[in-house]
N, C-alpha and C. Protein backbone atom coordinates (compact mmCIF):
# COMPACT_ATOMS: atom_id res chain seq x y z
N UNK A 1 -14.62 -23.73 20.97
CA UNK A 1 -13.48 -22.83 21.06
C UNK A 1 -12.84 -22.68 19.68
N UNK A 2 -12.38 -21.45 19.63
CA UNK A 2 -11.64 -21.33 18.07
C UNK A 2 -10.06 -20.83 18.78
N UNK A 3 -9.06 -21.02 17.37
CA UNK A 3 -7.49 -20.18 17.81
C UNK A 3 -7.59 -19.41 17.10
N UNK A 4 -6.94 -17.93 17.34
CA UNK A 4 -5.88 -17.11 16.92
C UNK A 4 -4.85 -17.44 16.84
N UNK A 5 -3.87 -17.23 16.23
CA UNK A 5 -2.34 -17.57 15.96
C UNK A 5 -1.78 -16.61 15.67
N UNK A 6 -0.78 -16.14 16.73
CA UNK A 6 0.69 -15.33 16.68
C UNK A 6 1.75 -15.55 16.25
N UNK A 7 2.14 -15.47 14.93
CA UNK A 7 3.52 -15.45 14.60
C UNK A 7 4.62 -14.61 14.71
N UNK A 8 5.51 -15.23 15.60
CA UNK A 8 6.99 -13.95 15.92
C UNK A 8 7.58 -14.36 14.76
N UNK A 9 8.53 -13.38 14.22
CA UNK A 9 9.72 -13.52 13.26
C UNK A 9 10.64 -12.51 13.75
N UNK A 10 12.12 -12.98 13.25
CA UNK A 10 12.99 -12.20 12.99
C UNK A 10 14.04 -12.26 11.82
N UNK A 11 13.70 -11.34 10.64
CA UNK A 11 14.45 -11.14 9.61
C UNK A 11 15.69 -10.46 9.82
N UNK A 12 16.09 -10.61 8.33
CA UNK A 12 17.40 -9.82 8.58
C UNK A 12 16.98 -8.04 7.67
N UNK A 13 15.92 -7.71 7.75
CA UNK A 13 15.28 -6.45 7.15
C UNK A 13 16.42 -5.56 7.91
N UNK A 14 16.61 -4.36 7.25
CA UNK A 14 17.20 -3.13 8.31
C UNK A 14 16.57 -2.63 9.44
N UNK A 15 15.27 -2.86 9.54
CA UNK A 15 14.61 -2.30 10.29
C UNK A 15 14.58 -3.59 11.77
N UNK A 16 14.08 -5.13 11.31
CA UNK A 16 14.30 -5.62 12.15
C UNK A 16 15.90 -5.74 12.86
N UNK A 17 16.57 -5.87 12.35
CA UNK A 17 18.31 -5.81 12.71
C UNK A 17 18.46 -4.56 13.41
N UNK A 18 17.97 -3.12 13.22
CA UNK A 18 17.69 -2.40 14.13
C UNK A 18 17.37 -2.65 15.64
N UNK A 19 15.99 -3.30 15.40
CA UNK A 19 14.74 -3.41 16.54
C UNK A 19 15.58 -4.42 17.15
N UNK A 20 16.35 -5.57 16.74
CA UNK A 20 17.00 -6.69 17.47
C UNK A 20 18.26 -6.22 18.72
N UNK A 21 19.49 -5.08 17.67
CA UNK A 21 20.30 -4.19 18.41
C UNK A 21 19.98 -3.40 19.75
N UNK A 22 18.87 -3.26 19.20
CA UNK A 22 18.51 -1.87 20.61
C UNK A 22 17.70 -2.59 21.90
N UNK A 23 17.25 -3.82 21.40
CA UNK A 23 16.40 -4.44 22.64
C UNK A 23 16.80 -5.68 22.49
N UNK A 24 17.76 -6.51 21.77
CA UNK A 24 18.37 -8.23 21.95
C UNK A 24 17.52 -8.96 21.97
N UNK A 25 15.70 -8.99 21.58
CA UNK A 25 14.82 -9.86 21.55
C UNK A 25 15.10 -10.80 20.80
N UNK A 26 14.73 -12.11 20.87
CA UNK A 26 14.87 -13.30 19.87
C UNK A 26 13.86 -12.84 18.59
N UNK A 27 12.66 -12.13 18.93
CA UNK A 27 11.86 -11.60 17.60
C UNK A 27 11.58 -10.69 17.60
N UNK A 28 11.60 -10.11 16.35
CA UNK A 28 11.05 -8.75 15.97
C UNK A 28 10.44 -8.28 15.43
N UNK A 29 9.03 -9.18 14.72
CA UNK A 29 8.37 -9.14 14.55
C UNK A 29 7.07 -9.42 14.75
N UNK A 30 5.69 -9.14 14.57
CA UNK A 30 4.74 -10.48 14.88
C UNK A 30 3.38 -9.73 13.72
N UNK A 31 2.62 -10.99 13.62
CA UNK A 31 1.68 -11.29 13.09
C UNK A 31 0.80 -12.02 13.76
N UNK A 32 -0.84 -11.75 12.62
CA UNK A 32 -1.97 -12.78 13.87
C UNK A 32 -2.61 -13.29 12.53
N UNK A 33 -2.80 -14.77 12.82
CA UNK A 33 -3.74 -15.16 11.48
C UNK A 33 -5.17 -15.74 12.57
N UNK A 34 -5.77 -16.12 11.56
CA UNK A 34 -7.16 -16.83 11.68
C UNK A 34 -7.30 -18.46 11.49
N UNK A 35 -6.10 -19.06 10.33
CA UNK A 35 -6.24 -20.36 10.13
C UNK A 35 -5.38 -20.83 10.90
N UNK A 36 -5.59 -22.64 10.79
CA UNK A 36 -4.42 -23.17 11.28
C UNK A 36 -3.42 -23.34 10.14
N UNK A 37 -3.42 -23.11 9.04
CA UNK A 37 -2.35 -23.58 8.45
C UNK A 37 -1.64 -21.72 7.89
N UNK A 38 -1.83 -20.97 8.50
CA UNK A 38 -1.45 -19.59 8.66
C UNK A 38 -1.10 -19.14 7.15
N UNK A 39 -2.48 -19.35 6.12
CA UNK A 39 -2.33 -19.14 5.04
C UNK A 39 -2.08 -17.31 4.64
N UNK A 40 -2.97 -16.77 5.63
CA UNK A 40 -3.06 -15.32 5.21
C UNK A 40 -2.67 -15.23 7.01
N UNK A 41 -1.56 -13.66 6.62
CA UNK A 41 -1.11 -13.43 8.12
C UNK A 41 -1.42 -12.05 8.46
N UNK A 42 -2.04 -11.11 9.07
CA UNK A 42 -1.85 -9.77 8.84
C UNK A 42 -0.93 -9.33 9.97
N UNK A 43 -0.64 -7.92 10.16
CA UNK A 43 -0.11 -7.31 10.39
C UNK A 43 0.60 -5.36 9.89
N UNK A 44 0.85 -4.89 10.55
CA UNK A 44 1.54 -3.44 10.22
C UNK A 44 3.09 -3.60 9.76
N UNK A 45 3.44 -3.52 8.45
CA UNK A 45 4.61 -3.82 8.07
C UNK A 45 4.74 -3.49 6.75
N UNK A 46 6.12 -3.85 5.88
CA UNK A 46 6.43 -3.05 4.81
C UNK A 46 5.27 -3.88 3.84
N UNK A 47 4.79 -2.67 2.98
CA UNK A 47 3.68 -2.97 1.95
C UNK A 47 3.90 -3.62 0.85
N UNK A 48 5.45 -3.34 0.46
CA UNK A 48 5.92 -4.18 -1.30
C UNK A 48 7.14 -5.43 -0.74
N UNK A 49 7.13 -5.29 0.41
CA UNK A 49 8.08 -6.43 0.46
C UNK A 49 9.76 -6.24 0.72
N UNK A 50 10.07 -5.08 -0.05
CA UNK A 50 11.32 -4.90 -0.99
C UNK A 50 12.21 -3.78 0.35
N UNK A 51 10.84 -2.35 0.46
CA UNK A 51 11.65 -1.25 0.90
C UNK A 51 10.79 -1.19 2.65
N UNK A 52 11.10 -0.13 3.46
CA UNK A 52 10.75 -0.06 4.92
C UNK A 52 9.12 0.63 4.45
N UNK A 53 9.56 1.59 3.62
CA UNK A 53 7.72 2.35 3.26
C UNK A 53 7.26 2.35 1.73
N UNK A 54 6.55 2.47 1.10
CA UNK A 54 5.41 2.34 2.40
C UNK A 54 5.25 1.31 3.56
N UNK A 55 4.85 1.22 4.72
CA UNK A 55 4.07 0.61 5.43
C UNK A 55 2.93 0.70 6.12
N UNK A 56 2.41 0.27 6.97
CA UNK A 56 0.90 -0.35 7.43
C UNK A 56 0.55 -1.22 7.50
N UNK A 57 -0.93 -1.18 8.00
CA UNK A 57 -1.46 -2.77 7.80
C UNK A 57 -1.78 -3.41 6.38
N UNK A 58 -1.05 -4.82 6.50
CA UNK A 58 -1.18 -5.33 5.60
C UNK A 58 -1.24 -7.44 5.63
N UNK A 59 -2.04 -7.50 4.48
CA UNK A 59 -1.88 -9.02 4.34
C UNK A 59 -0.33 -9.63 4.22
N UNK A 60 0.35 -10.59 5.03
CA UNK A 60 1.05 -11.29 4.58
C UNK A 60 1.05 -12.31 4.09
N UNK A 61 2.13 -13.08 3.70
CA UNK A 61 1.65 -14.31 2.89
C UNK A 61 3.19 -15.06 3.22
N UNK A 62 3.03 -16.77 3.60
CA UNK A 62 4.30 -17.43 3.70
C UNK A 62 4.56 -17.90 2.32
N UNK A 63 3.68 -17.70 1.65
CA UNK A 63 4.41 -18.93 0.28
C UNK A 63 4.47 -17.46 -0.88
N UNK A 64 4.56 -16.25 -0.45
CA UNK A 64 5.17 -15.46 -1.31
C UNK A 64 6.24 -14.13 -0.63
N UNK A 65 6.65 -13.00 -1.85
CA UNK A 65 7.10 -12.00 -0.81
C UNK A 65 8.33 -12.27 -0.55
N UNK A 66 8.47 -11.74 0.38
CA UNK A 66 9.79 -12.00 1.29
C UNK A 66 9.84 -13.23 2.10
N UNK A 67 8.96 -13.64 2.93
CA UNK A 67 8.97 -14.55 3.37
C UNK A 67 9.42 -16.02 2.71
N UNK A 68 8.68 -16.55 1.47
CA UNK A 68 9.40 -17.13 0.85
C UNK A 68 10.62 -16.70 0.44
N UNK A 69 11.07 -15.79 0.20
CA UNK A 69 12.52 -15.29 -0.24
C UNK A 69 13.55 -15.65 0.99
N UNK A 70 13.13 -16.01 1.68
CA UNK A 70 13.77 -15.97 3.14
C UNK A 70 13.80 -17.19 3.88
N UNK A 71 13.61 -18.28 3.88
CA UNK A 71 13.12 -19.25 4.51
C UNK A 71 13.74 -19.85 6.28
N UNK A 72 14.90 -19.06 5.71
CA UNK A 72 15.77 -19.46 6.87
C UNK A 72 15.69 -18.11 8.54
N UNK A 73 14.40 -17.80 8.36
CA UNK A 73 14.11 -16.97 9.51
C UNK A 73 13.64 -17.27 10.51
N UNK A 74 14.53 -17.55 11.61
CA UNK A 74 13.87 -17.82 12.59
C UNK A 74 12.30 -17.30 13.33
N UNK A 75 11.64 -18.37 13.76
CA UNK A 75 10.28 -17.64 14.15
C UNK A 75 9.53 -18.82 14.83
N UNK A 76 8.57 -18.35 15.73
CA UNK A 76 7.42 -18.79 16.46
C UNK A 76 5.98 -19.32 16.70
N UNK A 77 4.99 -20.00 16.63
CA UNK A 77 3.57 -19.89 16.42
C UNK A 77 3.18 -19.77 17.78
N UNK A 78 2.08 -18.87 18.16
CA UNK A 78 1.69 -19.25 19.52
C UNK A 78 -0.04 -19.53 18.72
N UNK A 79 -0.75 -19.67 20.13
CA UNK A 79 -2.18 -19.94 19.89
C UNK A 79 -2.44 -19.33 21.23
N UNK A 80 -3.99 -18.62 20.65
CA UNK A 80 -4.96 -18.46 21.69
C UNK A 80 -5.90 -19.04 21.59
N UNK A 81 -6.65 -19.96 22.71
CA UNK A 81 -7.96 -20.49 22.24
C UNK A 81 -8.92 -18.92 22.78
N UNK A 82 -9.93 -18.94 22.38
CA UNK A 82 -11.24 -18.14 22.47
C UNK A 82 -12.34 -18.59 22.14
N UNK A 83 -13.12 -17.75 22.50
CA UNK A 83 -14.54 -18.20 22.31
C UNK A 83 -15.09 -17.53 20.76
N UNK A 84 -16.11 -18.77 20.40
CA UNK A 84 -16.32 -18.03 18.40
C UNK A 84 -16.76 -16.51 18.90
N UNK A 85 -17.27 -16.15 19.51
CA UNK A 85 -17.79 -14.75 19.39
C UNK A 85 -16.68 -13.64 19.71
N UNK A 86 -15.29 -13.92 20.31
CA UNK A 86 -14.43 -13.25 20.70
C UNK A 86 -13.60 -13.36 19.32
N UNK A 87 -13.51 -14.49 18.52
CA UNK A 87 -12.58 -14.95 17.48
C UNK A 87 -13.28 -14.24 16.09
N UNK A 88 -14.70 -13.92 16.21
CA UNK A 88 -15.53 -13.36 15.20
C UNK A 88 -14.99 -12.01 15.49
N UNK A 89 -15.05 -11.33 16.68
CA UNK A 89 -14.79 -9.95 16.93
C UNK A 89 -13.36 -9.72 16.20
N UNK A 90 -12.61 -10.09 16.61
CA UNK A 90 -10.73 -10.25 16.16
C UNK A 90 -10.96 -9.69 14.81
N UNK A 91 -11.58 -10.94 14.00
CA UNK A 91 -11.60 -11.17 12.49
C UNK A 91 -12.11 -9.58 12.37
N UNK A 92 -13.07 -9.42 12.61
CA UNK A 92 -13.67 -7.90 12.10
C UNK A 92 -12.90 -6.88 12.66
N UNK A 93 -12.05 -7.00 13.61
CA UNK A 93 -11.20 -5.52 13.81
C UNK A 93 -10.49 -5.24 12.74
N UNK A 94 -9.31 -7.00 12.14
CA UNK A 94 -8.85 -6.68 11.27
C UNK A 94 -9.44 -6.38 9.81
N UNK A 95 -10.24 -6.86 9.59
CA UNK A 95 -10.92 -6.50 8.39
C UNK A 95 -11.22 -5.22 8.49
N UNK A 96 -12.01 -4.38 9.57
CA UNK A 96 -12.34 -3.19 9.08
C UNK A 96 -10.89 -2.33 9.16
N UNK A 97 -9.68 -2.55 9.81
CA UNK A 97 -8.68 -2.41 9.65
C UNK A 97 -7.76 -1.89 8.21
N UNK A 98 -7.89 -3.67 7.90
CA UNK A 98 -7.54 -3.92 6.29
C UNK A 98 -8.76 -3.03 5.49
N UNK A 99 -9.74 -3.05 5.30
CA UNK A 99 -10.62 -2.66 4.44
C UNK A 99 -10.16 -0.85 4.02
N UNK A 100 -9.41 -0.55 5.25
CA UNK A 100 -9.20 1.02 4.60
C UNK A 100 -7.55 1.27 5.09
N UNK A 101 -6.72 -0.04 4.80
CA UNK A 101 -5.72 0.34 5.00
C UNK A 101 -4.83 1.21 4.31
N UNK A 102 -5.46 2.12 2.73
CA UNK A 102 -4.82 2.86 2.88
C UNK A 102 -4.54 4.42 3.85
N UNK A 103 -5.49 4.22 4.70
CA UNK A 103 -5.35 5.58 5.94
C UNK A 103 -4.74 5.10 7.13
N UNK A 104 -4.46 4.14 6.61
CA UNK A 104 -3.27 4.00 7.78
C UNK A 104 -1.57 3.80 7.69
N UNK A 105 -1.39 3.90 8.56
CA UNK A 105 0.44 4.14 8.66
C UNK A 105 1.44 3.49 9.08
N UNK A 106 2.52 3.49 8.77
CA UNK A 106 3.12 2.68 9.96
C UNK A 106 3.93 3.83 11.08
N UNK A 107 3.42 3.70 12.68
CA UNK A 107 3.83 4.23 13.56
C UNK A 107 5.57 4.04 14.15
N UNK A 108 5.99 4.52 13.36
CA UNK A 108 7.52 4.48 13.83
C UNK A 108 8.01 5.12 14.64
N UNK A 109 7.39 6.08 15.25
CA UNK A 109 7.70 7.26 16.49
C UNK A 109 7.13 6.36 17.55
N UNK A 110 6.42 5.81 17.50
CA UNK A 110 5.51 4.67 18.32
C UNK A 110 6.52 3.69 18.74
N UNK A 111 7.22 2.95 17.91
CA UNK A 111 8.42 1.97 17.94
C UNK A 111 9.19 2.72 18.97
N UNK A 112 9.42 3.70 17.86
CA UNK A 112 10.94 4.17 19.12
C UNK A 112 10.65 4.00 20.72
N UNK A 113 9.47 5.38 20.93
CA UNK A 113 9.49 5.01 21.79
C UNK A 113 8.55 3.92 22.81
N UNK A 114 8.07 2.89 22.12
CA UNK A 114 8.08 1.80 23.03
C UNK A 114 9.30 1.58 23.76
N UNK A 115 10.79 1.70 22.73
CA UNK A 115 11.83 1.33 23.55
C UNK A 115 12.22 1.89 24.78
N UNK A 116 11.99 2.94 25.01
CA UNK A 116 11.78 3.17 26.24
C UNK A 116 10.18 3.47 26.78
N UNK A 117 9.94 2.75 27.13
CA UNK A 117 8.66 2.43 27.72
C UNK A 117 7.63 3.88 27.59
N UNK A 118 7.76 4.64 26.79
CA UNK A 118 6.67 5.82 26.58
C UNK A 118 5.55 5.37 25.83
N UNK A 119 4.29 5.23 26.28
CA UNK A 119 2.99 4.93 25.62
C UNK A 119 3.01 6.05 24.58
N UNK A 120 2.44 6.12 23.43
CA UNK A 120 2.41 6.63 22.06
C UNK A 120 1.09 6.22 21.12
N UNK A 121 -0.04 6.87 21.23
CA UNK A 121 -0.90 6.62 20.23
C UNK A 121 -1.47 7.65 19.12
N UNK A 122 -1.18 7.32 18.54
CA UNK A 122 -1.80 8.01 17.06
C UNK A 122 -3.15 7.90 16.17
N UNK A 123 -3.61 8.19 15.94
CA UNK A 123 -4.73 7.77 14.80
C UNK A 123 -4.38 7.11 13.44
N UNK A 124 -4.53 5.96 13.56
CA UNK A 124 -4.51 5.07 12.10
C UNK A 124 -2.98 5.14 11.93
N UNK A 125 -2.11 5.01 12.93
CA UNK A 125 -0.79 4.50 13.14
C UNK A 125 -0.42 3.16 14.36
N UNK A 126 0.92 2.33 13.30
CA UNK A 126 0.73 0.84 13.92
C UNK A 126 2.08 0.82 13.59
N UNK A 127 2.60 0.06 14.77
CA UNK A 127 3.81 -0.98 14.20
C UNK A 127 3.31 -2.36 14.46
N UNK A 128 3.66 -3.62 14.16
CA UNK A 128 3.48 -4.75 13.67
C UNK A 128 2.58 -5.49 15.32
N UNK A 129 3.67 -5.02 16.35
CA UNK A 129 2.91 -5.80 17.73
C UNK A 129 1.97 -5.30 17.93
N UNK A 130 1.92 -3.69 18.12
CA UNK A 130 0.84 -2.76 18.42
C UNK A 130 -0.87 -3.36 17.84
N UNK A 131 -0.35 -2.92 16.46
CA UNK A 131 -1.29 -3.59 15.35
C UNK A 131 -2.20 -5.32 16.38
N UNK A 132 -1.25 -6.14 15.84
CA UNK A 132 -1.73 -7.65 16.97
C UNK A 132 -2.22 -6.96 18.30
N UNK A 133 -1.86 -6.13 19.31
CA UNK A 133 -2.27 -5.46 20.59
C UNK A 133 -3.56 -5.29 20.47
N UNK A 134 -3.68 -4.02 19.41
CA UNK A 134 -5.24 -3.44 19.34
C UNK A 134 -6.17 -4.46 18.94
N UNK A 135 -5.92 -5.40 18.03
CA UNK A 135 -6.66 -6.26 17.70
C UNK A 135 -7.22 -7.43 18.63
N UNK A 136 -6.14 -7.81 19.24
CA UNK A 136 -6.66 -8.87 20.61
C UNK A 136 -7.16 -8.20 22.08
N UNK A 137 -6.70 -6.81 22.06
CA UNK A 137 -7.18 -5.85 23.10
C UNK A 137 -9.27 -5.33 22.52
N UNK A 138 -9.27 -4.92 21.50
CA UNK A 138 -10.51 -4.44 20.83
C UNK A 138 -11.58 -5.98 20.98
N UNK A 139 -11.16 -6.79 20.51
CA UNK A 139 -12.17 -8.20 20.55
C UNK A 139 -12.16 -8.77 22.00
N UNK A 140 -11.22 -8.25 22.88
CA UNK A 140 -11.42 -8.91 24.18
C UNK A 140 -10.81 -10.13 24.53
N UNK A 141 -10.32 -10.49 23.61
CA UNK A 141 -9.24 -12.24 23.20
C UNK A 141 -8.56 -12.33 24.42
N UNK A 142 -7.42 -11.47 24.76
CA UNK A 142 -6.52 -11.42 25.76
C UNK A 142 -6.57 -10.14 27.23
N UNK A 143 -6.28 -9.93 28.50
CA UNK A 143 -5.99 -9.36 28.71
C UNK A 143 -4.41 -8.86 28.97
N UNK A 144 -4.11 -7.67 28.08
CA UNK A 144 -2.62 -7.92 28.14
C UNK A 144 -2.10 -6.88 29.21
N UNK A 145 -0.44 -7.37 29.48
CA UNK A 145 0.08 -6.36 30.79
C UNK A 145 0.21 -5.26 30.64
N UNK A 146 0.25 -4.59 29.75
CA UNK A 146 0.77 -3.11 29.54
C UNK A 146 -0.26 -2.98 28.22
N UNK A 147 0.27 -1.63 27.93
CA UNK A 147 -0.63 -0.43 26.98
C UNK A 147 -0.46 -1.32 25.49
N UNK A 148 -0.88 -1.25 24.45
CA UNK A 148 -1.04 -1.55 23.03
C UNK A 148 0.58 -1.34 22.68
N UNK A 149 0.47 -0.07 22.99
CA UNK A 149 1.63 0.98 22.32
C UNK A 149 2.78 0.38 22.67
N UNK A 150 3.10 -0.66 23.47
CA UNK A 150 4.24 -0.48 24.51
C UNK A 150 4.53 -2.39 24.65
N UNK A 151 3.63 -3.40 23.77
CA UNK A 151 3.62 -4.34 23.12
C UNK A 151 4.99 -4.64 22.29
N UNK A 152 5.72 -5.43 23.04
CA UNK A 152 6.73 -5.80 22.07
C UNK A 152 6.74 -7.27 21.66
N UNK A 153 6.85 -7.98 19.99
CA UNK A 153 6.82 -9.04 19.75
C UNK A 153 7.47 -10.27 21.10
N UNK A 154 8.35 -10.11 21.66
CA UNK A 154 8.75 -10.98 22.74
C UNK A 154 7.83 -11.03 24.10
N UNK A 155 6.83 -10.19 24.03
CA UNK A 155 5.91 -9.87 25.06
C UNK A 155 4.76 -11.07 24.95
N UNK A 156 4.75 -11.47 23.56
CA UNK A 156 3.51 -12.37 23.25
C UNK A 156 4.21 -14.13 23.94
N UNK A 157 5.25 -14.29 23.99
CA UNK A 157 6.09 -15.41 24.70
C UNK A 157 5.88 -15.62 26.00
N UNK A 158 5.37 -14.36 26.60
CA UNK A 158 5.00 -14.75 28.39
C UNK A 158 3.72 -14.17 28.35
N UNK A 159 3.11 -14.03 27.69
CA UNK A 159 1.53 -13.75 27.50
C UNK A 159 0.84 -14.71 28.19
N UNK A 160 0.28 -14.61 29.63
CA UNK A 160 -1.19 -16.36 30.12
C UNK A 160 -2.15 -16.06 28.56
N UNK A 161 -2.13 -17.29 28.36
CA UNK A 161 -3.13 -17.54 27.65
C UNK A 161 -2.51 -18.34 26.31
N UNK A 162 -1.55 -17.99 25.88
CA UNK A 162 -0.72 -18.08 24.91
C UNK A 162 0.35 -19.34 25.11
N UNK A 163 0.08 -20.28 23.81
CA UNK A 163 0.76 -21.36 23.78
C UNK A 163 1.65 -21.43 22.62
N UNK A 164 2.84 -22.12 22.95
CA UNK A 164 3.85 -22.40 21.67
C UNK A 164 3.19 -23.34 21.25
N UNK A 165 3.14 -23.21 19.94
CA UNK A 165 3.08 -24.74 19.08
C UNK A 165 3.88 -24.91 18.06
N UNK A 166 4.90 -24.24 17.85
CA UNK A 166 6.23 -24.16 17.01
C UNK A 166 7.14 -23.20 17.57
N UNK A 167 8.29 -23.64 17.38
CA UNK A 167 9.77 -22.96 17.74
C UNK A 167 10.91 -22.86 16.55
N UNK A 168 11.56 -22.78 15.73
CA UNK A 168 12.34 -23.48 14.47
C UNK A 168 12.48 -22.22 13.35
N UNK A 169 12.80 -22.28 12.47
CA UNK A 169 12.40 -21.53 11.31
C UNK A 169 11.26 -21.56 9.80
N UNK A 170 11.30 -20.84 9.65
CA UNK A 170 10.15 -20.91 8.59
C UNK A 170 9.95 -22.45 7.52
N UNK A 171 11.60 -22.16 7.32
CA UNK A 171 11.26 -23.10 6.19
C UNK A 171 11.25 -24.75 6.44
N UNK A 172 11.02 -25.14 8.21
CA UNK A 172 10.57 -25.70 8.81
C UNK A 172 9.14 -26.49 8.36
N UNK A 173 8.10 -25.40 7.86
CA UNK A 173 7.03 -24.97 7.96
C UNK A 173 6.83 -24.83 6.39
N UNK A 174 7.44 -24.87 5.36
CA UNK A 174 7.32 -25.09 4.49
C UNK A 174 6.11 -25.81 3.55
N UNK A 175 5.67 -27.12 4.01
CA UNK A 175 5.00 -27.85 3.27
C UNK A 175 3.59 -27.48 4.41
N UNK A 176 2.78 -26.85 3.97
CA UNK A 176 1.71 -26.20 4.77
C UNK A 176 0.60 -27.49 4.44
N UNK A 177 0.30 -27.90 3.17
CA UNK A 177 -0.78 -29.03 3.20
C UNK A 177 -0.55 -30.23 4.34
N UNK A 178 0.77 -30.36 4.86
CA UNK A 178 0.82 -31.25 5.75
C UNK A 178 1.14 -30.86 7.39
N UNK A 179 0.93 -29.15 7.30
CA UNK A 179 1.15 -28.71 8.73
C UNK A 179 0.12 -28.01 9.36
N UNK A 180 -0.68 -28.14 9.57
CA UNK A 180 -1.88 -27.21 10.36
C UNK A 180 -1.90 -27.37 12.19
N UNK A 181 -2.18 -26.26 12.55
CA UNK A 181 -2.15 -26.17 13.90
C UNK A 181 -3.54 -26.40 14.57
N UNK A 182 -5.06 -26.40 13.52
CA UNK A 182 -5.62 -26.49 13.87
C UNK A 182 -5.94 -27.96 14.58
């Protein structure tokens, strides 16, 4: 068996402080890595760190960016176990994903209306859960309750399949040579 790993966050970005107002989730964000020590994270989100766009899919990183700039953000790890051939599939959605992420977007009409429950798909448009959705929906990892589109980071918290293995904030999580989930 191999894990996937889901990371929720919630910053204080304008955009998440938005997404928090209009729906009161504890997170508002999420990410999926491959390691246990969640060296590289991807996801659909801002590209330089700094401003809302550009965005898309993109590599994150805890020990740079914003994230380090931030330490005090509350956030989550879940795990999926899978099988290597389901965990191989994952890896290659996102890669061929990443590999041409500049044609892709970030789906913000998509966001909205997730908030009210309207399914919304686009071509080579993502917001951050969606993004994690298609990816564990495409490899077969999970079966989830509702549409991609319609995936909200707090959705991955009552997900079967899906385990906490952290609760706390980032900078919790800080010293990574001595924290692995694997």
């Amino acid at each position: 068996m191999k894990t996937i790993y889901i990371l929720l966050t919630k910053s204080e970005t304008i955009l998440s402080k938005i997404v928090h107002f209009v729906t009161a989730d504890a997170y508002t964000h999420a990410s999926i890595a491959f390691d246990g020590n969640l060296q590289t994270l991807y996801s659909s989100s801002r590209k330089n760190g700094r401003t809302l766009f550009p965005a898309g899919p993109c590599r994150e990183y805890l020990h740079k960016g914003y994230y380090r700039q931030h330490p005090q953000i509350p956030c989550a790890v879940y795990e999926l176990k899978v099988s290597e051939e389901t965990y191989e599939n994952a890896i290659g959605e996102v890669e061929q994903i990443i590999e041409k992420a500049d044609q892709y977007h970030f789906n913000i009409i998509g966001l909205l209306l997730c908030r009210f429950n309207i399914p919304y798909h686009r071509k080579h448009y993502f917001f951050c859960s969606q993004f994690v959705s298609e990816v564990l929906q495409r490899s077969r990892a999970v079966k989830l309750p509702k549409d991609t589109s319609l995936m909200r980071p707090i959705d991955y918290t009552r997900l079967p399949g899906l385990f906490c293995r952290f609760e706390g904030y980032l900078s919790d999580l800080a010293d990574w040579e001595k924290v692995s989930f694997a």
